[in-house]
C-alpha atoms as a PDB file:
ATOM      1  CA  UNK A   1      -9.496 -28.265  31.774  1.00  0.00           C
ATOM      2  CA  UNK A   2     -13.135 -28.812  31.066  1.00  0.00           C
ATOM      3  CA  UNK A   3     -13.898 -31.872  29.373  1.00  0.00           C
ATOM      4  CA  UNK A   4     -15.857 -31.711  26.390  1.00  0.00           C
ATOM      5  CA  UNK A   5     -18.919 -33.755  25.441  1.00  0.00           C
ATOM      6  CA  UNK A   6     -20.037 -34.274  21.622  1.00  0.00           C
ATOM      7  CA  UNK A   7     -23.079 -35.305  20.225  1.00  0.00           C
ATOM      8  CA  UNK A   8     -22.558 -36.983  16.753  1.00  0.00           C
ATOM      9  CA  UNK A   9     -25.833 -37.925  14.628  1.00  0.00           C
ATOM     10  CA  UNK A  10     -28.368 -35.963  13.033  1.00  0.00           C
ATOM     11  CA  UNK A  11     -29.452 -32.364  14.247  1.00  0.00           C
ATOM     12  CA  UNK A  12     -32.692 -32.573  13.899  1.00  0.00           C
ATOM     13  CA  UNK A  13     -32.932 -36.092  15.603  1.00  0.00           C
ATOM     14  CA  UNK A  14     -35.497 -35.866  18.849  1.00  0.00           C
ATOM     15  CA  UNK A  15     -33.250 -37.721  21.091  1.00  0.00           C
ATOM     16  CA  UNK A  16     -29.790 -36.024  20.383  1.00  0.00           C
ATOM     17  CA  UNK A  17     -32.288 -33.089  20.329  1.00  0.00           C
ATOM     18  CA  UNK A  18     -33.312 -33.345  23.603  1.00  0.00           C
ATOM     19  CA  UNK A  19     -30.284 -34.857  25.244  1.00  0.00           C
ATOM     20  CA  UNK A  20     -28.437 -31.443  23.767  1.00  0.00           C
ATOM     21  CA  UNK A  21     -31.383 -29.032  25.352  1.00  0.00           C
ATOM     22  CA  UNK A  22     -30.476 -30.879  29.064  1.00  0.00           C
ATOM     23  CA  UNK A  23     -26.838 -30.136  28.448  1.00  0.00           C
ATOM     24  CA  UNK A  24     -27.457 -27.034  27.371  1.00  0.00           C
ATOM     25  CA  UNK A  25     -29.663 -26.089  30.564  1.00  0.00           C
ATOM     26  CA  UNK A  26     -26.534 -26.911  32.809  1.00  0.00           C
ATOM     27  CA  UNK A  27     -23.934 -25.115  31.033  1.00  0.00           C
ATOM     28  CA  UNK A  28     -21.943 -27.986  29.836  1.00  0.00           C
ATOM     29  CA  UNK A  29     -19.315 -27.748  26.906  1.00  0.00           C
ATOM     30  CA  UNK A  30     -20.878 -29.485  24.090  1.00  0.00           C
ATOM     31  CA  UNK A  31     -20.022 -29.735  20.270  1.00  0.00           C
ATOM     32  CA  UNK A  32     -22.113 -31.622  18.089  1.00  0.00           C
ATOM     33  CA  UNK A  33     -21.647 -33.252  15.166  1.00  0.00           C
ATOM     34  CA  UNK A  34     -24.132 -33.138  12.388  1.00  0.00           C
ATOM     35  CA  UNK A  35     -23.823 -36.083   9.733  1.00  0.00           C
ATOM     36  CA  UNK A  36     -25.689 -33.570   7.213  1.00  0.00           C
ATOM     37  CA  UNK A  37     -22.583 -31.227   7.516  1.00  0.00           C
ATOM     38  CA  UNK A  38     -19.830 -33.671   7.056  1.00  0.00           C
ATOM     39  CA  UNK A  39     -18.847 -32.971   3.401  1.00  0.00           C
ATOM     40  CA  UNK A  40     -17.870 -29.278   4.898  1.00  0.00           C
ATOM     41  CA  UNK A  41     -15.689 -31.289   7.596  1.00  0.00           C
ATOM     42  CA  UNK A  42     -11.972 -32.143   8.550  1.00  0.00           C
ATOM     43  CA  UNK A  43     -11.042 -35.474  10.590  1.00  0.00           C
ATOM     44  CA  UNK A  44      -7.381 -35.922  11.483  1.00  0.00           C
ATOM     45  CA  UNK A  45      -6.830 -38.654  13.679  1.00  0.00           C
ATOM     46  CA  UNK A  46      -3.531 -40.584  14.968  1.00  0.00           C
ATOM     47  CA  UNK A  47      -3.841 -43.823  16.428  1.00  0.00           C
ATOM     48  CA  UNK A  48      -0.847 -45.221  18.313  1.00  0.00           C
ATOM     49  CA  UNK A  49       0.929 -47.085  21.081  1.00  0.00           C
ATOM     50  CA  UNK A  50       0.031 -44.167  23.220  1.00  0.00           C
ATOM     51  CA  UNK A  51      -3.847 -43.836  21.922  1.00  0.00           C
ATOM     52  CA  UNK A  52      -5.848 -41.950  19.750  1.00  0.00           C
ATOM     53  CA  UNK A  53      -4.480 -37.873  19.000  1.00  0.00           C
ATOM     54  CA  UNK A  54      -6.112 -35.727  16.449  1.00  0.00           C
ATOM     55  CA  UNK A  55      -8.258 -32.639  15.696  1.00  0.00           C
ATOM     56  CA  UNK A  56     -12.060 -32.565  14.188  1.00  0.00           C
ATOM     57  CA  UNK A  57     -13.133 -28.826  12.401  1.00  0.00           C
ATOM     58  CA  UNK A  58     -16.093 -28.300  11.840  1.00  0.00           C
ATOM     59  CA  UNK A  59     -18.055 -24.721  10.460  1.00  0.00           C
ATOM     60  CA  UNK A  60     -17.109 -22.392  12.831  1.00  0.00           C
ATOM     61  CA  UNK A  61     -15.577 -24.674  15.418  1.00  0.00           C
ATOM     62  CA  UNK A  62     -13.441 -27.496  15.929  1.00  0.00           C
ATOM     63  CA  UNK A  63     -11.844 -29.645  18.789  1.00  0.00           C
ATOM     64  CA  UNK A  64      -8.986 -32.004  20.096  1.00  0.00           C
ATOM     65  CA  UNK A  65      -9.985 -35.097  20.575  1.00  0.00           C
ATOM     66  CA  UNK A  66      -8.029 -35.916  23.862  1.00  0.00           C
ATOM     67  CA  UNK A  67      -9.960 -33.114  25.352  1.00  0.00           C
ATOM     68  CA  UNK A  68     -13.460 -34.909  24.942  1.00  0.00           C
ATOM     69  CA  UNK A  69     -14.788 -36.884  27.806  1.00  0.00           C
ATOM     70  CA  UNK A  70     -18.116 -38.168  26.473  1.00  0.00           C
ATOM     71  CA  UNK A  71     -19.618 -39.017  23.597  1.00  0.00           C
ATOM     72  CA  UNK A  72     -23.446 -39.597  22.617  1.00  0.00           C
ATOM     73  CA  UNK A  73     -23.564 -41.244  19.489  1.00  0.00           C
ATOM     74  CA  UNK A  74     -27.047 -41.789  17.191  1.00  0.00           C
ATOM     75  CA  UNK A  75     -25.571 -42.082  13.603  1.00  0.00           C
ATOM     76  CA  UNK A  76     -28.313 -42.121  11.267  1.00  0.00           C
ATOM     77  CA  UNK A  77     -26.292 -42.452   7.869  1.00  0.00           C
ATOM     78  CA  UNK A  78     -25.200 -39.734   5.618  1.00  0.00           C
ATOM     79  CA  UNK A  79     -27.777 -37.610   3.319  1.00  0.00           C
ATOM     80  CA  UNK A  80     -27.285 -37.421  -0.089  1.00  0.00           C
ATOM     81  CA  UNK A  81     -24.855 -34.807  -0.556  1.00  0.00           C
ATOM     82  CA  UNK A  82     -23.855 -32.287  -4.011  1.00  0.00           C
ATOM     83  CA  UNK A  83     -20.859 -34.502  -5.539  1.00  0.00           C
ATOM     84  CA  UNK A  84     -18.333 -32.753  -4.328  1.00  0.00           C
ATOM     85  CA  UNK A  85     -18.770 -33.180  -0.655  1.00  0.00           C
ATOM     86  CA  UNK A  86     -20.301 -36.496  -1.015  1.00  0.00           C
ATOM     87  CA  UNK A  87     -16.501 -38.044  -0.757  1.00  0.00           C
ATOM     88  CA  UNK A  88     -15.492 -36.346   2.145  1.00  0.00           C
ATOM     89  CA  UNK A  89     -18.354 -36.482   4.450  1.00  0.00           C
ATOM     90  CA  UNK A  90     -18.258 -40.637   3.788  1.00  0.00           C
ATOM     91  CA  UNK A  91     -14.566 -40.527   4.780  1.00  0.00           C
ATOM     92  CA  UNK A  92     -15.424 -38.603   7.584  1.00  0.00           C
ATOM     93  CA  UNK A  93     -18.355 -40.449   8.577  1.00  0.00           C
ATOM     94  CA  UNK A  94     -15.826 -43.295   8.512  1.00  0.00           C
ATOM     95  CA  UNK A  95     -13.095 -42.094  10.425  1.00  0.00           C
ATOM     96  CA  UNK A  96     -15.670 -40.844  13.226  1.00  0.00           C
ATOM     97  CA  UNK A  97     -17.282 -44.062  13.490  1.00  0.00           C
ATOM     98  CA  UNK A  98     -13.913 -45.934  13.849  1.00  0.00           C
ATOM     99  CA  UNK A  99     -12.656 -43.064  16.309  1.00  0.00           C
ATOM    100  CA  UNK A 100     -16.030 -44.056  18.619  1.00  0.00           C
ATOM    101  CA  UNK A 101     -14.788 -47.837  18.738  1.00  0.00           C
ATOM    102  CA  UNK A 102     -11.061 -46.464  20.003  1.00  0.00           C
ATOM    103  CA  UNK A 103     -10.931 -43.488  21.947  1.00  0.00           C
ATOM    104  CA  UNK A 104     -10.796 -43.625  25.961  1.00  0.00           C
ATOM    105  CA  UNK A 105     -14.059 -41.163  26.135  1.00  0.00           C
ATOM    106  CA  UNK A 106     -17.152 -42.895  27.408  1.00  0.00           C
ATOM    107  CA  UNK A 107     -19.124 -43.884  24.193  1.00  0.00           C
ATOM    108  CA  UNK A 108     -23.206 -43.876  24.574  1.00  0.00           C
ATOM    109  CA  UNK A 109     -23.122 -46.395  22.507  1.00  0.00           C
ATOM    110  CA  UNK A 110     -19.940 -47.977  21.308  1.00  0.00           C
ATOM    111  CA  UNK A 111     -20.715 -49.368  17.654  1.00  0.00           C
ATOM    112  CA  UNK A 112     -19.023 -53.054  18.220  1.00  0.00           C
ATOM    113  CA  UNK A 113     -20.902 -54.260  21.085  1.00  0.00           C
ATOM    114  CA  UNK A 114     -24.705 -52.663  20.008  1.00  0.00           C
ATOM    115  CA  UNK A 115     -23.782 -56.068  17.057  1.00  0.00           C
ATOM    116  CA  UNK A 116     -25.924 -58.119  18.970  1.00  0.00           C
ATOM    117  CA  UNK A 117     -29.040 -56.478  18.359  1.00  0.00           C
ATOM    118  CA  UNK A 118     -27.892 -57.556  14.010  1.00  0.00           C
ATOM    119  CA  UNK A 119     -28.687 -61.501  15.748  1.00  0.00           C
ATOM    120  CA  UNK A 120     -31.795 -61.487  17.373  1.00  0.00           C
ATOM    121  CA  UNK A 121     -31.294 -65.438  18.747  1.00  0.00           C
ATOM    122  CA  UNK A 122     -27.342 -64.684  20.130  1.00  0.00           C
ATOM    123  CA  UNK A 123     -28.903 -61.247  21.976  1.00  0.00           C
ATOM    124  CA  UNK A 124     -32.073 -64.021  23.370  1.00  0.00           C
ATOM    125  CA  UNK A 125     -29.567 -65.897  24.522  1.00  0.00           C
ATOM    126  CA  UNK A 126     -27.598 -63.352  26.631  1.00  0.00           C
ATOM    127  CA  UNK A 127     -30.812 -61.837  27.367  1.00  0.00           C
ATOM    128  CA  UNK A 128     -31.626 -65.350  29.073  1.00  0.00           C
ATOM    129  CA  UNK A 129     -28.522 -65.868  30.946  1.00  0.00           C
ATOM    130  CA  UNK A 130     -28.907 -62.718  32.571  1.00  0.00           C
ATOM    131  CA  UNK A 131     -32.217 -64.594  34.331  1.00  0.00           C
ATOM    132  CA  UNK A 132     -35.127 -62.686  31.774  1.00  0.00           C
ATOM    133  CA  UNK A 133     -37.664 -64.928  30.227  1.00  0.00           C
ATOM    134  CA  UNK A 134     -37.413 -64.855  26.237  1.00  0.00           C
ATOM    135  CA  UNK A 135     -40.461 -66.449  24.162  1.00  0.00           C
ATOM    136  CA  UNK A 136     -40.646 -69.668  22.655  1.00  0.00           C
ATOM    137  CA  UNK A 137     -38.462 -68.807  19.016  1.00  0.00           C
ATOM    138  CA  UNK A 138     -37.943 -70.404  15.524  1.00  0.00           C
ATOM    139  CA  UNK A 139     -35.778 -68.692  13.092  1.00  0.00           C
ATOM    140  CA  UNK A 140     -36.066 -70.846   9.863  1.00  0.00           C
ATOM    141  CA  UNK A 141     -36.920 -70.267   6.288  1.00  0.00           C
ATOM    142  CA  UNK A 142     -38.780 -73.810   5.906  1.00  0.00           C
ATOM    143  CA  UNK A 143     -42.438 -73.159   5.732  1.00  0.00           C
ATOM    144  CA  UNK A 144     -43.141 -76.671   7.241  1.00  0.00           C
ATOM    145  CA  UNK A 145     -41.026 -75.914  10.506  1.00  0.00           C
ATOM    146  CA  UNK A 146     -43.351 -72.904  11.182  1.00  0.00           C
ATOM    147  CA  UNK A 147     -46.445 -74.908  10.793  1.00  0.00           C
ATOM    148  CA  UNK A 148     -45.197 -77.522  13.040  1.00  0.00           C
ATOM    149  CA  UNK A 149     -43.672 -74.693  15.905  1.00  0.00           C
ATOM    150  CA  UNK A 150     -47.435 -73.003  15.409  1.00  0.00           C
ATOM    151  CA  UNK A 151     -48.890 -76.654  16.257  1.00  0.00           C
ATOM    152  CA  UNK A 152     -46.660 -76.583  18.801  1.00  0.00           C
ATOM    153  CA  UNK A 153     -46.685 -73.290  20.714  1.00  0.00           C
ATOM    154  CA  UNK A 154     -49.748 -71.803  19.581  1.00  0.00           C
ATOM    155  CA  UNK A 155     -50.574 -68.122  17.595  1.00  0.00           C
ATOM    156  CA  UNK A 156     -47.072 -66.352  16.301  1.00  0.00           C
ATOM    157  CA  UNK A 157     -45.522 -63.122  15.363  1.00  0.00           C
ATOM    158  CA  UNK A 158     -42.752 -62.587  13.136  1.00  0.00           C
ATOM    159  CA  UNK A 159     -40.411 -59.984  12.437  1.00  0.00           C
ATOM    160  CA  UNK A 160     -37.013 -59.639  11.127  1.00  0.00           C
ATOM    161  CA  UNK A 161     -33.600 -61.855  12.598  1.00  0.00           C
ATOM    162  CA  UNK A 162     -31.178 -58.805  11.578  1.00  0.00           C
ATOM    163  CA  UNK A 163     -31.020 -55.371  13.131  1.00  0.00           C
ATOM    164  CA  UNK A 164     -32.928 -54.074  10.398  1.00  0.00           C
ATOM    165  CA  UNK A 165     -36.321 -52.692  12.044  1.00  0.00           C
ATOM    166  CA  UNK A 166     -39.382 -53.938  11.045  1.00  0.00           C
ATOM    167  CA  UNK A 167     -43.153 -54.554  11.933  1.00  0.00           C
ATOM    168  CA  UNK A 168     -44.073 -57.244  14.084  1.00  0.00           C
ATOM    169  CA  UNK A 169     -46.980 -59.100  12.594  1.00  0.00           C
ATOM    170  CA  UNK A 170     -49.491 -62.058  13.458  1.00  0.00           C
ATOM    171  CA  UNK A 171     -49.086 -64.563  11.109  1.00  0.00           C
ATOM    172  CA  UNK A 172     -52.802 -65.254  10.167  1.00  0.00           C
ATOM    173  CA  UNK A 173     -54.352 -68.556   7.991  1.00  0.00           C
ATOM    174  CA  UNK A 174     -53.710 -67.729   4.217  1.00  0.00           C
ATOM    175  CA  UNK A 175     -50.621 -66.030   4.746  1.00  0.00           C
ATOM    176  CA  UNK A 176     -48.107 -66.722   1.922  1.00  0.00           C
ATOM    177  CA  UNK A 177     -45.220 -68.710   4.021  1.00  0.00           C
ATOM    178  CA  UNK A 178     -43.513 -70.029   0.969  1.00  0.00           C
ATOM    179  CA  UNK A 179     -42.004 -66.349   0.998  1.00  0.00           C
ATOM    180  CA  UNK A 180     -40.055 -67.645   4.037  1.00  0.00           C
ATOM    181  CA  UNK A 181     -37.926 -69.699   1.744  1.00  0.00           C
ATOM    182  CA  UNK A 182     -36.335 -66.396   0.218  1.00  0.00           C
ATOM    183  CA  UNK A 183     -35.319 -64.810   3.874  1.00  0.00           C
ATOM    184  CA  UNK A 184     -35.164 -66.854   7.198  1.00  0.00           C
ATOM    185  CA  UNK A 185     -37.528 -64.875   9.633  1.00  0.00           C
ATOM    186  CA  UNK A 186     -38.178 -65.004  13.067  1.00  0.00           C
ATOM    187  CA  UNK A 187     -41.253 -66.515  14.580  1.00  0.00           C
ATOM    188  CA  UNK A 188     -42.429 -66.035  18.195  1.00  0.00           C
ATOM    189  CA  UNK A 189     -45.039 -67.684  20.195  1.00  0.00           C
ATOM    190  CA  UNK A 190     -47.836 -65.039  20.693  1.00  0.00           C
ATOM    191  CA  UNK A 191     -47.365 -63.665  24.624  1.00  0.00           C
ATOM    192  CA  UNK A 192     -50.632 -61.853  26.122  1.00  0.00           C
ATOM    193  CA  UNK A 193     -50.288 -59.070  28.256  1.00  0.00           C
ATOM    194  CA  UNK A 194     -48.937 -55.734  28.683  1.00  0.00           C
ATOM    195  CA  UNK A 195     -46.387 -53.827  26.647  1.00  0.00           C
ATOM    196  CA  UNK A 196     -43.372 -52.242  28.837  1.00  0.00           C
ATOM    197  CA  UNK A 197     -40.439 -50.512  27.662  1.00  0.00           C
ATOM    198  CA  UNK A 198     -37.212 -49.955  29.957  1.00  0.00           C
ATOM    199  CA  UNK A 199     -34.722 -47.601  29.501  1.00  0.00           C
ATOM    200  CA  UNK A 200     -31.545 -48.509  31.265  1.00  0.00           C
ATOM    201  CA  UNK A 201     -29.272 -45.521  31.624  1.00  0.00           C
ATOM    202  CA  UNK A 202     -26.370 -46.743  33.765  1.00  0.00           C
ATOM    203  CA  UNK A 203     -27.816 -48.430  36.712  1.00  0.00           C
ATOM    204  CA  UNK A 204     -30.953 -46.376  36.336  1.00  0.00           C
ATOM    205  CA  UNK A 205     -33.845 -47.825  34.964  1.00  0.00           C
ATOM    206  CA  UNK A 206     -36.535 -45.636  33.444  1.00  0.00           C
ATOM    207  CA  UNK A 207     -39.898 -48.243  32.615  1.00  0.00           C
ATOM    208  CA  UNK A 208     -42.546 -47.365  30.965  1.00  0.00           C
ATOM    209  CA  UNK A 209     -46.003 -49.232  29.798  1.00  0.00           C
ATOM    210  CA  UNK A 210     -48.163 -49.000  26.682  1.00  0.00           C
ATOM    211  CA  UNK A 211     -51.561 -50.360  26.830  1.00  0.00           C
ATOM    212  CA  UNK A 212     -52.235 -50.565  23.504  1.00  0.00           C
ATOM    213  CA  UNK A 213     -54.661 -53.337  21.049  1.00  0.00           C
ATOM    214  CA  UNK A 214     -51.883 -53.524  18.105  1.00  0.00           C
ATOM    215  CA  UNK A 215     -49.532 -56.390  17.986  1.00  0.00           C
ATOM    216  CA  UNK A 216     -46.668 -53.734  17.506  1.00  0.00           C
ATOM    217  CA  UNK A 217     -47.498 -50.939  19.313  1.00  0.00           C
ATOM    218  CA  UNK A 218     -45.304 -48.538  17.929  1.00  0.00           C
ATOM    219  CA  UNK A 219     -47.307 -48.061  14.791  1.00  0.00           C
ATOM    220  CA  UNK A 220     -50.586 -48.344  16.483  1.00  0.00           C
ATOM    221  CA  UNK A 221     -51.585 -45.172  15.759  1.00  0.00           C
ATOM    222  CA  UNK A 222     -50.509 -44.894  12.459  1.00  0.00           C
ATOM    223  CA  UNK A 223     -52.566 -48.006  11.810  1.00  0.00           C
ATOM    224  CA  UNK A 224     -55.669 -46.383  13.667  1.00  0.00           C
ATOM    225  CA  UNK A 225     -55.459 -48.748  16.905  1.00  0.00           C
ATOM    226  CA  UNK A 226     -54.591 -47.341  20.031  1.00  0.00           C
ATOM    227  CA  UNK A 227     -51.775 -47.004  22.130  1.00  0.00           C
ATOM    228  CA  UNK A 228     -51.535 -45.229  25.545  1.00  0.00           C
ATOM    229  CA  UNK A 229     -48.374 -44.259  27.394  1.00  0.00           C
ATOM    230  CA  UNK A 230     -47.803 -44.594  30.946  1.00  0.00           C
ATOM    231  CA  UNK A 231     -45.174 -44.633  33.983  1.00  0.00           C
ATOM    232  CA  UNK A 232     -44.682 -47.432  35.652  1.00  0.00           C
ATOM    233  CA  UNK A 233     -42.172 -49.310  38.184  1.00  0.00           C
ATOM    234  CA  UNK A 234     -40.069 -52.466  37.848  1.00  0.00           C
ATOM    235  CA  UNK A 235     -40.192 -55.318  40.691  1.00  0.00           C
ATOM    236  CA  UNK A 236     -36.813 -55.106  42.309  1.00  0.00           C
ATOM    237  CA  UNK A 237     -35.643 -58.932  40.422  1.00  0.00           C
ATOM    238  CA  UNK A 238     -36.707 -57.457  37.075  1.00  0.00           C
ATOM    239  CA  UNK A 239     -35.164 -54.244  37.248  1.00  0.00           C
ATOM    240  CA  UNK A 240     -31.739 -55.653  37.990  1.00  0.00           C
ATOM    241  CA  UNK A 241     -31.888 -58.597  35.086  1.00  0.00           C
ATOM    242  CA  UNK A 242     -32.749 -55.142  32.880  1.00  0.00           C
ATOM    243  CA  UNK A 243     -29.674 -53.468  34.192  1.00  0.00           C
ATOM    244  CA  UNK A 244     -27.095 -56.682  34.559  1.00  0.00           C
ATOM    245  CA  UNK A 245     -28.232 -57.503  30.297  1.00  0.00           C
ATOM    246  CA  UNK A 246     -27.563 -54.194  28.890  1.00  0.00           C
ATOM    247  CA  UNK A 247     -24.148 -53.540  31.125  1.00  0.00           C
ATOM    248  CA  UNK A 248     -23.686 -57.539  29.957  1.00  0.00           C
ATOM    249  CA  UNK A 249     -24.077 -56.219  26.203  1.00  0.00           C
ATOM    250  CA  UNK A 250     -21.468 -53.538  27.163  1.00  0.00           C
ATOM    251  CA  UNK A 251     -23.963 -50.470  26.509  1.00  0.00           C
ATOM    252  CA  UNK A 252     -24.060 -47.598  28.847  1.00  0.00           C
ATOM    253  CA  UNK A 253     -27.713 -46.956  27.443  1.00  0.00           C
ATOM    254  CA  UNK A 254     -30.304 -49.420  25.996  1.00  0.00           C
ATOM    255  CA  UNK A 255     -33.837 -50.180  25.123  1.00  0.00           C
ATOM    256  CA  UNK A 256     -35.298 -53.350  26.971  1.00  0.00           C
ATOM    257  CA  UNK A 257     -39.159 -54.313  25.447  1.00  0.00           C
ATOM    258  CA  UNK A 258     -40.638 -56.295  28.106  1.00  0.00           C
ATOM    259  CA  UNK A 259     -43.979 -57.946  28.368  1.00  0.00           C
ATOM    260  CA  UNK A 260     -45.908 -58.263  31.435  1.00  0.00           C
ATOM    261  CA  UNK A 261     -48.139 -61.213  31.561  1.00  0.00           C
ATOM    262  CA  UNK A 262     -51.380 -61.311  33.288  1.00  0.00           C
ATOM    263  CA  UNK A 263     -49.890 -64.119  35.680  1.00  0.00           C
ATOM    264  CA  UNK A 264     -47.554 -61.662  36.512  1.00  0.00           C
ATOM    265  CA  UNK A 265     -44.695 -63.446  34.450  1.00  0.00           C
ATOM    266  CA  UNK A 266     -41.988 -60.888  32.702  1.00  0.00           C
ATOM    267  CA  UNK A 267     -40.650 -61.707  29.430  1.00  0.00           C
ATOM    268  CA  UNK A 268     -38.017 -60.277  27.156  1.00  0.00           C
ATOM    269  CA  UNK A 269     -38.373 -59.933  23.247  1.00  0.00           C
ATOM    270  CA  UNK A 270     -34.746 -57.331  22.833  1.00  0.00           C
ATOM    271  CA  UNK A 271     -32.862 -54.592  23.699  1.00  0.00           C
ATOM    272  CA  UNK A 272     -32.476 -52.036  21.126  1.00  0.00           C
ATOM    273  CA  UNK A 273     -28.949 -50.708  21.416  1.00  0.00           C
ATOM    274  CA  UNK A 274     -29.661 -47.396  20.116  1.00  0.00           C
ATOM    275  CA  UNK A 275     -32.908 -46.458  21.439  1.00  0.00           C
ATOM    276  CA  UNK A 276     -35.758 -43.352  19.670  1.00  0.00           C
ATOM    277  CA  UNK A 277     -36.558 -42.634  24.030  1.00  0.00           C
ATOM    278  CA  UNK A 278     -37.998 -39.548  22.791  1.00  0.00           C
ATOM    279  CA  UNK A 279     -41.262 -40.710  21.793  1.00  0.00           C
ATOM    280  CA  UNK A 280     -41.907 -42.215  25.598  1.00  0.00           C
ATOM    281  CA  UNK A 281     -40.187 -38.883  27.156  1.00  0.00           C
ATOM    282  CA  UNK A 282     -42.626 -36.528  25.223  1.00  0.00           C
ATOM    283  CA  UNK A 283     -45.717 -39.213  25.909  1.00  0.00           C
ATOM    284  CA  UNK A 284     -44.812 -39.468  30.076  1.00  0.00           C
ATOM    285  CA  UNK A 285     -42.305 -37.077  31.238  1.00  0.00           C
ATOM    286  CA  UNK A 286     -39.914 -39.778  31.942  1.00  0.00           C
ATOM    287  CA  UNK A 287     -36.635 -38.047  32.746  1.00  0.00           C
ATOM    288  CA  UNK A 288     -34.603 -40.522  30.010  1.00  0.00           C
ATOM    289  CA  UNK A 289     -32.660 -37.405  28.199  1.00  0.00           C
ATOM    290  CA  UNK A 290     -31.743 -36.179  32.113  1.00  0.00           C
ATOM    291  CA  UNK A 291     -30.269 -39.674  32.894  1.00  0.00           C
ATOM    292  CA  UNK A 292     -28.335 -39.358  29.524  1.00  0.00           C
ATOM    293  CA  UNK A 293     -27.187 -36.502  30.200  1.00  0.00           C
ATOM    294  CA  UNK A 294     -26.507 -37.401  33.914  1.00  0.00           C
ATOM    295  CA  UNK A 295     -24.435 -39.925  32.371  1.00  0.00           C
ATOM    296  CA  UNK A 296     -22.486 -37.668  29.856  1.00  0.00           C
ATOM    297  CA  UNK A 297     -21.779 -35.500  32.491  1.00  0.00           C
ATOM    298  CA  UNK A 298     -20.713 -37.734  35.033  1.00  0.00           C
ATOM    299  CA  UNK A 299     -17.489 -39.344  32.459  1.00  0.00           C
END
């Protein structure tokens, strides 16, 4: 019996986009799951001593679930949906997401163990263990700690403590830090140098730097700075602290954004457990959506 693999997300999302055209180009039996259709779906799942049994039907298809292998998962949240299929698509939704945290299949990415990235300082401190450099940190929501950490370390970024994505911006003279008392936020000793972002797929490791004048270089453009793309290599040490901390994390796939420093030093600011590769794929070539679906394939 040939296994299947399913994609479960959004249709229109680049990555499950492009991880579905590599599949596609070797013939493999895939079914994918569109979040925007779910009101028009069925999910009947069994959980028990002897695992998980059950059917999902879809528009025009449907599968067992103890056929499928693999599973690359990029939930995005449900659309807003007419009334009547609002309901169903969240219970759905639901049942799916649970189903991803239970069944045998391999899971690119489970949901429970991509938590860490909602704690920034518990992910630092596995990212540290596993022998990266993290930078000098304060999470607080006094304003007179950050003064006295910027005193201390120097310039600082901030950004948010949660999973929730956000900008990463200098925090300049005049800025309002009283608003710090309403939200703790995440401070972060300025580190020089050069962007690089590593895709670990497996054991594979797919780097890649941006040269780039914007503090957060992913909205460099948008912001009319620059940002230029780039293939690069790992040294040998590095490579393997990027693969040991995202197999450590329990992710077969993960997002690690180093920073080079002009001493040669590496340092680690997070791994996003859920990675947009598509951007740095389109930008260099790199073969990320091959080594997913090397991965798929290979369950």
């Amino acid at each position: 019996m040939v296994g299947v693999i399913v994609l479960l997300g959004r249709a229109d999302d680049d990555p499950l986009v492009m991880v579905a055209a590599r599949l596609a180009e070797r013939g493999a039996a895939v079914t994918t799951i569109d979040q925007a259709i779910l009101g028009r779906c069925r999910v009947d799942l069994v959980a028990d001593a002897d695992g998980v049994h059950g059917t999902v039907r879809l528009p025009g298809a449907w599968f067992d679930v103890a056929e499928v292998t693999a599973v690359y998962a990029r939930p995005l949240g449900l659309p807003r949906l007419p009334s009547e299929q609002q309901r169903r698509a969240e219970l759905c939704d639901a049942a799916l997401l649970s189903w991803l945290d239970v069944t045998d299949a391999l899971v690119v990415n489970r949901l429970e163990p991509a938590q860490t990235n909602a704690s920034k300082p518990l992910q630092q401190q596995l990212v540290a263990e596993c022998g990266l450099e993290v930078p000098s940190t304060l999470v607080t929501d006094d304003p007179a700690a950050v003064e006295a950490f910027a005193a201390e370390v120097g310039p600082l970024v901030y950004k948010s403590v949660s999973g929730v994505r956000s900008i990463v911006r200098r925090l300049n003279p005049g800025d309002d830090l009283a608003r710090v008392r309403h939200l703790p936020t995440q401070f972060q000793a300025v580190v020089p140098g050069t962007d690089v972002r590593v895709h670990v797929v497996g054991q594979a490791a797919i780097a890649v730097e941006i040269e780039s004048d914007a503090d957060d270089y992913r909205y460099a453009r948008s912001g009319g700075r620059s940002a230029e793309l780039r293939r690069t290599t790992l040294p040998d040490d590095v490579r393997r602290s990027c693969v040991e901390v995202v197999s450590r994390l329990g992710l077969p796939l993960g997002g690690v954004d180093l920073r080079r420093r002009p001493d040669g030093g590496w340092v680690c600011f997070e791994v996003n457990p859920m990675p947009a590769f598509s951007w740095y794929e389109a930008e260099t070539g790199a073969p990320i959506s091959d080594a997913v679906a090397d991965l798929l394939q290979a369950a």
